[in-house]
N, C-alpha and C. Protein backbone atom coordinates (compact mmCIF):
# COMPACT_ATOMS: atom_id res chain seq x y z
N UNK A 1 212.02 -15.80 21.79
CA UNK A 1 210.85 -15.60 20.96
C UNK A 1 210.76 -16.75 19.96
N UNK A 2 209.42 -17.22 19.39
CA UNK A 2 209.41 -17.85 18.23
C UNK A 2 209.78 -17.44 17.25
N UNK A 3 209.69 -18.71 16.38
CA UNK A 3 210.01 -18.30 15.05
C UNK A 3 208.67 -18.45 13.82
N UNK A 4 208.79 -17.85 13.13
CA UNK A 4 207.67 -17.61 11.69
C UNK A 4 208.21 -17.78 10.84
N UNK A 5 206.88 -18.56 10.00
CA UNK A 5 207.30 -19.06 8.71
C UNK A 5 206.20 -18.13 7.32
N UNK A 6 206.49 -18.26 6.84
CA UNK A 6 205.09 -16.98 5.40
C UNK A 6 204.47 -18.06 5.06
N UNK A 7 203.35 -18.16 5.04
CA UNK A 7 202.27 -18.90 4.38
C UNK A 7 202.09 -18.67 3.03
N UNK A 8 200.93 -19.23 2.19
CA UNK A 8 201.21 -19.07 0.88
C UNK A 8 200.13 -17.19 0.55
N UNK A 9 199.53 -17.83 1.61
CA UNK A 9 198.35 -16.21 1.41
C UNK A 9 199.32 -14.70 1.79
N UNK A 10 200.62 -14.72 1.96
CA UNK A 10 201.00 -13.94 2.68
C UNK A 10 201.37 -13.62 3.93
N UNK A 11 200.47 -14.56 4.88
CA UNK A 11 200.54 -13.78 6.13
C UNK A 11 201.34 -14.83 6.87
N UNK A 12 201.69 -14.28 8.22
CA UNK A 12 203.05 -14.93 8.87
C UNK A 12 202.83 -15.61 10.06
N UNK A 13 202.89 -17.34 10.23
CA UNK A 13 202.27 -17.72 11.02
C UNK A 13 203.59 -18.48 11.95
N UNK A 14 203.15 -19.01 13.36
CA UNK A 14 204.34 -19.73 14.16
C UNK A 14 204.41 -20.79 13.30
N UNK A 15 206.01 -21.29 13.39
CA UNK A 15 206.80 -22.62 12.57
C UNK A 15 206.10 -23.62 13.82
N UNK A 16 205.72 -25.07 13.70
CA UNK A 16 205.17 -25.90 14.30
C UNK A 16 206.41 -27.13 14.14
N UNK A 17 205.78 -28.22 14.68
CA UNK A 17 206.53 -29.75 14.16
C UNK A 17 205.80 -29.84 13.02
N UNK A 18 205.04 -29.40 12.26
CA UNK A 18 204.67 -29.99 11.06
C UNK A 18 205.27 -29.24 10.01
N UNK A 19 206.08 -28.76 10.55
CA UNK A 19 207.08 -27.51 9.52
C UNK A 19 208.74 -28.16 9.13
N UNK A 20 208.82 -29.46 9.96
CA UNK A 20 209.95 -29.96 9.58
C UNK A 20 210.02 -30.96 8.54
N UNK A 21 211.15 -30.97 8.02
CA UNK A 21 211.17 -32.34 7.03
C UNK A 21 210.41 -33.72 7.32
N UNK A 22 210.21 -33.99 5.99
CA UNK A 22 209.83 -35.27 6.73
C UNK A 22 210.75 -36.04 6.59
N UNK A 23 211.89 -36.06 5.78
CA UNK A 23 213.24 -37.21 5.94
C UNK A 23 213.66 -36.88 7.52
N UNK A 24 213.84 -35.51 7.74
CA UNK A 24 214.75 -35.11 9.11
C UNK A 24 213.33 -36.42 10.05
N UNK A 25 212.14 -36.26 10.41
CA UNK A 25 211.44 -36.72 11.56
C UNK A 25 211.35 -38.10 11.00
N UNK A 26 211.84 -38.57 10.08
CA UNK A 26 212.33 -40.40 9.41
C UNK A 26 213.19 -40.81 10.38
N UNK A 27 214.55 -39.60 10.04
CA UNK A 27 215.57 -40.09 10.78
C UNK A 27 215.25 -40.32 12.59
N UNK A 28 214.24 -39.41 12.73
CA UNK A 28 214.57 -39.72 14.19
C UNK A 28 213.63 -40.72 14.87
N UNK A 29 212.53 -41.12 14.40
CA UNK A 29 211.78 -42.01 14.25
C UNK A 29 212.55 -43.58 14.21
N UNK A 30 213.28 -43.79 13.58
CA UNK A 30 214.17 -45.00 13.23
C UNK A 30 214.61 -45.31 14.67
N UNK A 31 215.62 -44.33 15.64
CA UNK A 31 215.82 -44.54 16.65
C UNK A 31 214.74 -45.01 17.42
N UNK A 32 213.35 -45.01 17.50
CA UNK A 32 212.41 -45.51 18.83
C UNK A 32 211.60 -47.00 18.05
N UNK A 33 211.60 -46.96 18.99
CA UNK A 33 210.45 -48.71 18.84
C UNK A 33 209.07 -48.69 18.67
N UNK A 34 208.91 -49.30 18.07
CA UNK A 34 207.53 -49.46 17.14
C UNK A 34 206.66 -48.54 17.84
N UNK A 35 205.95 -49.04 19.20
CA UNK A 35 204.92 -48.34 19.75
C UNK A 35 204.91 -46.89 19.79
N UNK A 36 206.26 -46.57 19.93
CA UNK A 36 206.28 -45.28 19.85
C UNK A 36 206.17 -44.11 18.39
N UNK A 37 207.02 -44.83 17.56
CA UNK A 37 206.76 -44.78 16.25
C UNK A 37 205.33 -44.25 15.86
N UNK A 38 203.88 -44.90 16.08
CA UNK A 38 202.78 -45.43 16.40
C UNK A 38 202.07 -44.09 17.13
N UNK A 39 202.69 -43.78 18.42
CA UNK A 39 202.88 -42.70 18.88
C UNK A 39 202.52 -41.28 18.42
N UNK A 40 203.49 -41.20 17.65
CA UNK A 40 204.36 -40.08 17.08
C UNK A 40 204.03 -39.75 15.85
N UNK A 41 203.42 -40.92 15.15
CA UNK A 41 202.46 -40.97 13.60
C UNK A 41 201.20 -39.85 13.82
N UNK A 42 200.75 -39.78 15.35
CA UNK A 42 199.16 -39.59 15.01
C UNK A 42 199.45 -38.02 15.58
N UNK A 43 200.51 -37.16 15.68
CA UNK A 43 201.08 -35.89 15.66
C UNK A 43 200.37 -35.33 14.70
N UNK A 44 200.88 -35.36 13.59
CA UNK A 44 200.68 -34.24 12.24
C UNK A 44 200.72 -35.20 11.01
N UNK A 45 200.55 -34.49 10.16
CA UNK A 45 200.25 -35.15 8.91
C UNK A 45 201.93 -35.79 8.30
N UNK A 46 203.31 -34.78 8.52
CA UNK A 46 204.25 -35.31 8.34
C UNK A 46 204.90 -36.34 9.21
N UNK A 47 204.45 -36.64 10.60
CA UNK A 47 204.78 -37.32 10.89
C UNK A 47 204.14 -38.35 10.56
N UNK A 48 203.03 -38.42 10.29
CA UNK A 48 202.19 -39.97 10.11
C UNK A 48 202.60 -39.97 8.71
N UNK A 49 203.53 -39.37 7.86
CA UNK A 49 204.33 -39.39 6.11
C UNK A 49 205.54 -40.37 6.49
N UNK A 50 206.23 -39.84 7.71
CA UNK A 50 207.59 -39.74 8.17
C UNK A 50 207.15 -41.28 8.52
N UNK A 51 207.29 -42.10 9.37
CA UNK A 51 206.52 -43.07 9.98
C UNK A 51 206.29 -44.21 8.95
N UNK A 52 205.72 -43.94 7.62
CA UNK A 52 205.32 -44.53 6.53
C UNK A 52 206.54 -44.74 6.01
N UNK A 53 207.54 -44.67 6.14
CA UNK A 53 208.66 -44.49 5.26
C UNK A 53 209.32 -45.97 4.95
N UNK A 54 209.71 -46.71 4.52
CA UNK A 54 209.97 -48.14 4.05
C UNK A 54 211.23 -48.21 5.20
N UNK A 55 212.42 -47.55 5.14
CA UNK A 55 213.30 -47.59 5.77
C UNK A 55 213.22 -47.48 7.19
N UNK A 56 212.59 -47.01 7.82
CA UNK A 56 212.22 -46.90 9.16
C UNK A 56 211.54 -48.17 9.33
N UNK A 57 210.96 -49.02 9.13
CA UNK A 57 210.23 -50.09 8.94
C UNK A 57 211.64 -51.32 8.87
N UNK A 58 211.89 -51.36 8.24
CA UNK A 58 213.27 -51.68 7.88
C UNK A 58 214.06 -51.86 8.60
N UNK A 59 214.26 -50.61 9.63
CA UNK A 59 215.44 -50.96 10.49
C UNK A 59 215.02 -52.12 11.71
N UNK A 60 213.79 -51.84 11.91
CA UNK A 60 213.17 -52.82 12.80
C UNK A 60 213.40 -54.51 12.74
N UNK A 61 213.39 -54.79 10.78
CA UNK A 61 213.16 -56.01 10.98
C UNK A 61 214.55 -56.56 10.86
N UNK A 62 214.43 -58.18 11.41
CA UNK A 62 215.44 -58.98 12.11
C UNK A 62 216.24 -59.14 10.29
N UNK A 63 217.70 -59.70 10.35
CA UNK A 63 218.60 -59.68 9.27
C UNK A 63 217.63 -61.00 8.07
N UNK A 64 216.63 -61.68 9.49
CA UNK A 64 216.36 -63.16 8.50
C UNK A 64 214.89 -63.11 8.44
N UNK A 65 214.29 -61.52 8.50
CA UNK A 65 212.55 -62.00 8.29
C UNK A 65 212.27 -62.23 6.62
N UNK A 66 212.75 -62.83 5.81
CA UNK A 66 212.46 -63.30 4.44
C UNK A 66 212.20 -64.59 4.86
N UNK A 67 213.01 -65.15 5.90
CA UNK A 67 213.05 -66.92 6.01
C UNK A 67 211.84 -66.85 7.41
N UNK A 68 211.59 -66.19 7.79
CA UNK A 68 210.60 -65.96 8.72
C UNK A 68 209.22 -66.31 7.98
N UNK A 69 209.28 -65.05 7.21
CA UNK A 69 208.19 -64.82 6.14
C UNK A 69 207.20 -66.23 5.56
N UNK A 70 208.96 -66.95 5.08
CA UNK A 70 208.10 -68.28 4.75
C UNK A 70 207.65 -69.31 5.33
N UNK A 71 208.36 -69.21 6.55
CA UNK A 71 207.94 -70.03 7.88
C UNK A 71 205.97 -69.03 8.44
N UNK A 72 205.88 -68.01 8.59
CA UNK A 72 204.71 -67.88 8.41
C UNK A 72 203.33 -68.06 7.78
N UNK A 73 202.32 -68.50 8.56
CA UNK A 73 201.07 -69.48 7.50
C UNK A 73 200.60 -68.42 7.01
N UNK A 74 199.80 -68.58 5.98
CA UNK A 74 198.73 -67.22 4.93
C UNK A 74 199.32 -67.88 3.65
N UNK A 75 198.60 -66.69 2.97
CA UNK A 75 198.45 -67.00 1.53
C UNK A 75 199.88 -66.85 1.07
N UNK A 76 200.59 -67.40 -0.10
CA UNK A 76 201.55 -66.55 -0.23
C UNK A 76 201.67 -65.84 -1.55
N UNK A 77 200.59 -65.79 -2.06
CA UNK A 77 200.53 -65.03 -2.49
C UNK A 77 200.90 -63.35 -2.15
N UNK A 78 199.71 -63.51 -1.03
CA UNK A 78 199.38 -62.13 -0.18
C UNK A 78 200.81 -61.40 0.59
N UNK A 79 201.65 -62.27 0.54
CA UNK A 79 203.19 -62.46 2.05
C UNK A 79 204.15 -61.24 0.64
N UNK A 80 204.21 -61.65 -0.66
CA UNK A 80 205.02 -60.69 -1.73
C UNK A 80 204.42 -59.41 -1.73
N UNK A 81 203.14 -59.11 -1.47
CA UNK A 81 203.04 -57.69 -1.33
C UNK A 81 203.78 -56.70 -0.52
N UNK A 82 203.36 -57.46 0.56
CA UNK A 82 203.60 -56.88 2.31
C UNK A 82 205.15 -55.57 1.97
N UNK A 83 204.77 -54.64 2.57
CA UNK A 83 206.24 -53.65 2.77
C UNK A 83 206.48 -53.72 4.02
N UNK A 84 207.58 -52.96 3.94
CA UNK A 84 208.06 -53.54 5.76
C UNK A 84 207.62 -53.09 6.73
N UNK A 85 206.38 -52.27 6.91
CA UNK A 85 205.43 -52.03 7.77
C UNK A 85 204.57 -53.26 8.01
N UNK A 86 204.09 -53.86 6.91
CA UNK A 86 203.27 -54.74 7.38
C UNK A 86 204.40 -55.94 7.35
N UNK A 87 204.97 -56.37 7.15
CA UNK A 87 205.95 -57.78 7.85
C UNK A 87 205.94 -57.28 8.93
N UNK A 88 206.54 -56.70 9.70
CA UNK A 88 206.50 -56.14 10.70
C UNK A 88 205.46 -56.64 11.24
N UNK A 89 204.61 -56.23 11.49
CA UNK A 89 203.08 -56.70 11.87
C UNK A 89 202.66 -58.35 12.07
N UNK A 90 203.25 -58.31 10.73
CA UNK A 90 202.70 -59.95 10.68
C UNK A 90 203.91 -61.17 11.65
N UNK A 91 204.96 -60.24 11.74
CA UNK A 91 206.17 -61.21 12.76
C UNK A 91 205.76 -60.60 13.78
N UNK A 92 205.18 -59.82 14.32
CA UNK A 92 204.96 -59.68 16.02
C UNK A 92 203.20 -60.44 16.05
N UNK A 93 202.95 -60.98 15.65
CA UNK A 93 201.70 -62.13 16.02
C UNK A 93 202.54 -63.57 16.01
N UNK A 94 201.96 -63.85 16.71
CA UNK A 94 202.02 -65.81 16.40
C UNK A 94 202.41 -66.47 15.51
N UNK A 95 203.21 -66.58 15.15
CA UNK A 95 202.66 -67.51 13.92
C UNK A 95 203.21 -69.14 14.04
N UNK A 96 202.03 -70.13 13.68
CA UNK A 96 202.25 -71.43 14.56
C UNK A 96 203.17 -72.23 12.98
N UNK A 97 204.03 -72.87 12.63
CA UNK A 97 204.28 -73.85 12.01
C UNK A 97 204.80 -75.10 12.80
N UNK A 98 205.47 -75.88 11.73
CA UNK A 98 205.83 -77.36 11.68
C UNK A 98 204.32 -78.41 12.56
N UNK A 99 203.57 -78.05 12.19
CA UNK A 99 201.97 -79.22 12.50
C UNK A 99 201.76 -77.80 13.71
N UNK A 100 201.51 -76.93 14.16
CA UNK A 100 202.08 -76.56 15.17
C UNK A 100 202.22 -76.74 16.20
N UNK A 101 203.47 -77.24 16.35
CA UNK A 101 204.24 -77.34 17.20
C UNK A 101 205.20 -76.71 17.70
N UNK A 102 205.56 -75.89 16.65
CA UNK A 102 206.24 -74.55 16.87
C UNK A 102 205.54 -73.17 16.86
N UNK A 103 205.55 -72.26 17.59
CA UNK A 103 205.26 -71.18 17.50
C UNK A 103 206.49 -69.98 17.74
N UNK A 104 206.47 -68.84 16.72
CA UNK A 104 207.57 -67.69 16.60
C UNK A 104 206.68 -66.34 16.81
N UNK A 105 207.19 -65.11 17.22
CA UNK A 105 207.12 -64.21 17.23
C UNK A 105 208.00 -62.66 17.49
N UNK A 106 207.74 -62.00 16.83
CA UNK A 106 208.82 -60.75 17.42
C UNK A 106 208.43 -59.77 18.12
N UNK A 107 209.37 -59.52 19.42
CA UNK A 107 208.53 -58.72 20.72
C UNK A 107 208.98 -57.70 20.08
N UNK A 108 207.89 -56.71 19.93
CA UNK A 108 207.79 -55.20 19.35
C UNK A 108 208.57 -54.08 19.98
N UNK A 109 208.45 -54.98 21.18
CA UNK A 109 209.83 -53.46 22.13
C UNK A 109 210.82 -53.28 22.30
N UNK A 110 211.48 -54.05 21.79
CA UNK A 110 213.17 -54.64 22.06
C UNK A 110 213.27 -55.34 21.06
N UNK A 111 212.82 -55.76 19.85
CA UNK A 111 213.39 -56.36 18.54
C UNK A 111 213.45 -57.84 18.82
N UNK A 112 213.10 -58.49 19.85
CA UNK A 112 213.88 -60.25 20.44
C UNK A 112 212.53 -61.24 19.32
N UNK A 113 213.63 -62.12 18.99
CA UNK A 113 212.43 -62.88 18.52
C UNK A 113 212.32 -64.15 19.50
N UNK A 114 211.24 -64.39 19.51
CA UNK A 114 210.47 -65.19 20.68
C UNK A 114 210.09 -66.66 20.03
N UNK A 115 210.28 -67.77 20.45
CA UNK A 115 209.74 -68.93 20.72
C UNK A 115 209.67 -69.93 20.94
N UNK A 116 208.10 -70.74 20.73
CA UNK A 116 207.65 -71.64 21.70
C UNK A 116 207.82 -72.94 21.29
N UNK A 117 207.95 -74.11 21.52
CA UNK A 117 208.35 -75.07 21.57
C UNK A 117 207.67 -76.36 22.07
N UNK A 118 206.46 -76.85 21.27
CA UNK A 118 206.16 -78.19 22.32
C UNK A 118 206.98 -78.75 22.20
N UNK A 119 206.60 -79.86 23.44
CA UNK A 119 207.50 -81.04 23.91
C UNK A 119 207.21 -82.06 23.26
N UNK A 120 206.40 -82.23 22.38
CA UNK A 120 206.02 -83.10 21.14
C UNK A 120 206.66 -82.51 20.07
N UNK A 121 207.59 -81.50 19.99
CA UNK A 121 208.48 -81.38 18.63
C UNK A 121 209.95 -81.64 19.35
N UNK A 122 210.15 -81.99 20.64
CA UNK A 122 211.38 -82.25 20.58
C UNK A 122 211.99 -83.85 20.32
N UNK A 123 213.32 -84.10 20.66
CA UNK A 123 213.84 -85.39 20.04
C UNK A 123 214.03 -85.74 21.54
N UNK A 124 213.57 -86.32 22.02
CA UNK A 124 213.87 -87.11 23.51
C UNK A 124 213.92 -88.51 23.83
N UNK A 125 215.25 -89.09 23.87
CA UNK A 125 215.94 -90.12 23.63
C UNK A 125 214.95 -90.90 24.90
N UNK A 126 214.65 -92.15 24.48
CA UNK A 126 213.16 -93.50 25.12
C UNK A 126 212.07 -92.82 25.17
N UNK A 127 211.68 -91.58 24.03
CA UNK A 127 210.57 -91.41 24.26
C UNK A 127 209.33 -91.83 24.53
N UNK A 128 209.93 -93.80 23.92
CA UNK A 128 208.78 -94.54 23.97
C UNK A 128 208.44 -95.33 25.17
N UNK A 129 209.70 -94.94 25.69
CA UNK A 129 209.73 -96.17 27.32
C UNK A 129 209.07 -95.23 28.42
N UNK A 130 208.29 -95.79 29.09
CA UNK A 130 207.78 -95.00 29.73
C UNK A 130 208.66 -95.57 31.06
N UNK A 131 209.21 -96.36 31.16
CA UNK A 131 210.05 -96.10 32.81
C UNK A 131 210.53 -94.72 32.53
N UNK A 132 210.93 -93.89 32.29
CA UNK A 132 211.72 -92.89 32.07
C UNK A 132 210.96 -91.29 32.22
N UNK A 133 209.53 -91.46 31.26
CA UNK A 133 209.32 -90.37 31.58
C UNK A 133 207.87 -90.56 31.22
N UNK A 134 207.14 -89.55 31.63
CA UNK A 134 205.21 -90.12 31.01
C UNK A 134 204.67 -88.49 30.17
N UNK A 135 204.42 -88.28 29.75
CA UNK A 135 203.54 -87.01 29.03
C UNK A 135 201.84 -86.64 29.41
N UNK A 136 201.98 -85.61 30.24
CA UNK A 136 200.68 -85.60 31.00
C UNK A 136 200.38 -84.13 31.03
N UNK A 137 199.20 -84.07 29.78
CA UNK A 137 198.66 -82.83 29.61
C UNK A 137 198.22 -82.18 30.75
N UNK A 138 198.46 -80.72 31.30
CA UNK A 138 197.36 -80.17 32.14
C UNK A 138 196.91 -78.90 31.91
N UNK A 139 195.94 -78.47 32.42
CA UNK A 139 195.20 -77.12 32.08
C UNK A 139 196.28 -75.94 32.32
N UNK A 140 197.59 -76.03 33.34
CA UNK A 140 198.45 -75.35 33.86
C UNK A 140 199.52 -74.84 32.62
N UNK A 141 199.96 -75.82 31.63
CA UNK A 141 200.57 -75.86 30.77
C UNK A 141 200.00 -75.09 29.36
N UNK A 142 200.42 -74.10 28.71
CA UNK A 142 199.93 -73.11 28.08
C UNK A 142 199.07 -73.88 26.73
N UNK A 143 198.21 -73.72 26.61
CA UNK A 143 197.18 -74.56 25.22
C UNK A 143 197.42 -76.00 25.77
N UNK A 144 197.26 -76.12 27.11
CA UNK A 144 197.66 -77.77 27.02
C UNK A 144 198.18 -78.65 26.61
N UNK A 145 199.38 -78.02 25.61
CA UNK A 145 200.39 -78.49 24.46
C UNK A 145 201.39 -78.94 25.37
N UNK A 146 201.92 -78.58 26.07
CA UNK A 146 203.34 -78.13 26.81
C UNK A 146 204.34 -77.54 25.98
N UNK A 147 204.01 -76.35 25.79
CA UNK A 147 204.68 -75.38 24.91
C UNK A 147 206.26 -74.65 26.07
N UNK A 148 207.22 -74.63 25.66
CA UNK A 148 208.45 -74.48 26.07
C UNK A 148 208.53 -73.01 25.79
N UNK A 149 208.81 -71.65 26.37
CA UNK A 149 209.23 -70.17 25.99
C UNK A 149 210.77 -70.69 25.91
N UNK A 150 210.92 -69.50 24.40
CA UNK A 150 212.56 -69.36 24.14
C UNK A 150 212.66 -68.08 23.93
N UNK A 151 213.57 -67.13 24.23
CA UNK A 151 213.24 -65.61 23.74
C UNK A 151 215.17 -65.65 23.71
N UNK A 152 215.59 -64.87 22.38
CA UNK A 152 217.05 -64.00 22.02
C UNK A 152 216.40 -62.96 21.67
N UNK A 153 217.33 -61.34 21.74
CA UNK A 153 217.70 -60.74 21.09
C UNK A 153 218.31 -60.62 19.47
N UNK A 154 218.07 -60.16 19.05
CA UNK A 154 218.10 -60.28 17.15
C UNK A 154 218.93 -58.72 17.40
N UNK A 155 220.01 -58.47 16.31
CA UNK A 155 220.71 -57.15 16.09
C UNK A 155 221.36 -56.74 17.29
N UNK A 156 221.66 -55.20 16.86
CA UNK A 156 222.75 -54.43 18.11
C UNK A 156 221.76 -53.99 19.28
């Protein structure tokens, strides 16, 4: 059989998921990955509380998104507000530095931070001799940059 909880009018209604803590549905929230998180927010009103929680946000991000942060373009003004919901956010987009030539990002499902690399930011010894090698944009090559994928894992 279920269980009942007393309402404030008196009368005795079924206990739901919106009857649990919201630290307890924090904690378990922390264990899943963002999307799901996301998920699981649009349940009940404590979970979309639970979800909001700084620390759950938190566990997500990598040991070095402060140095990320500043490697990301925007205002920076605007970058000191941000709580760790929205860093979060703002490290799983693009974000292009050094002229860009570099591009970083963090894959939302697995924590890995990701990136890209033209071949115009690397150091390649006779770059100038062309017996050796020639640089030849094509439509095949991602933004026509020749952007390089790098992807690690970040944390346990």
């Amino acid at each position: 059989m279920g269980a009942w909880v007393s309402s404030m009018d008196g009368r005795e209604r079924p206990t739901g998921l919106g009857d649990l803590p919201e630290s307890c549905v924090a904690e378990v929230l922390v264990r899943l990955d963002p999307p799901e998180i996301g998920r699981f927010a649009r349940l009940s009103r404590t979970f979309r509380a639970a979800a909001s929680a700084d620390f759950v946000w938190e566990a997500k991000l990598p040991a070095n998104y402060r140095y990320l942060m500043e490697k990301a373009p925007g205002e920076e003004s605007s970058k000191h507000g941000f709580g760790p919901r929205e860093i979060f956010a703002k490290l799983c987009r693009p974000n292009r530095f050094d002229a860009d030539t570099k591009e970083f990002w963090l894959e939302k499902y697995t924590g890995g931070f990701c990136m890209l690399i033209s071949s115009k930011a690397l150091t390649i010894t006779g770059i100038n001799d062309q017996r050796y090698w020639n640089y030849i944009p094509t439509n095949e090559s991602r933004a026509a940059n020749g952007l390089v994928g790098l992807f690690y894992k970040t944390g346990a």
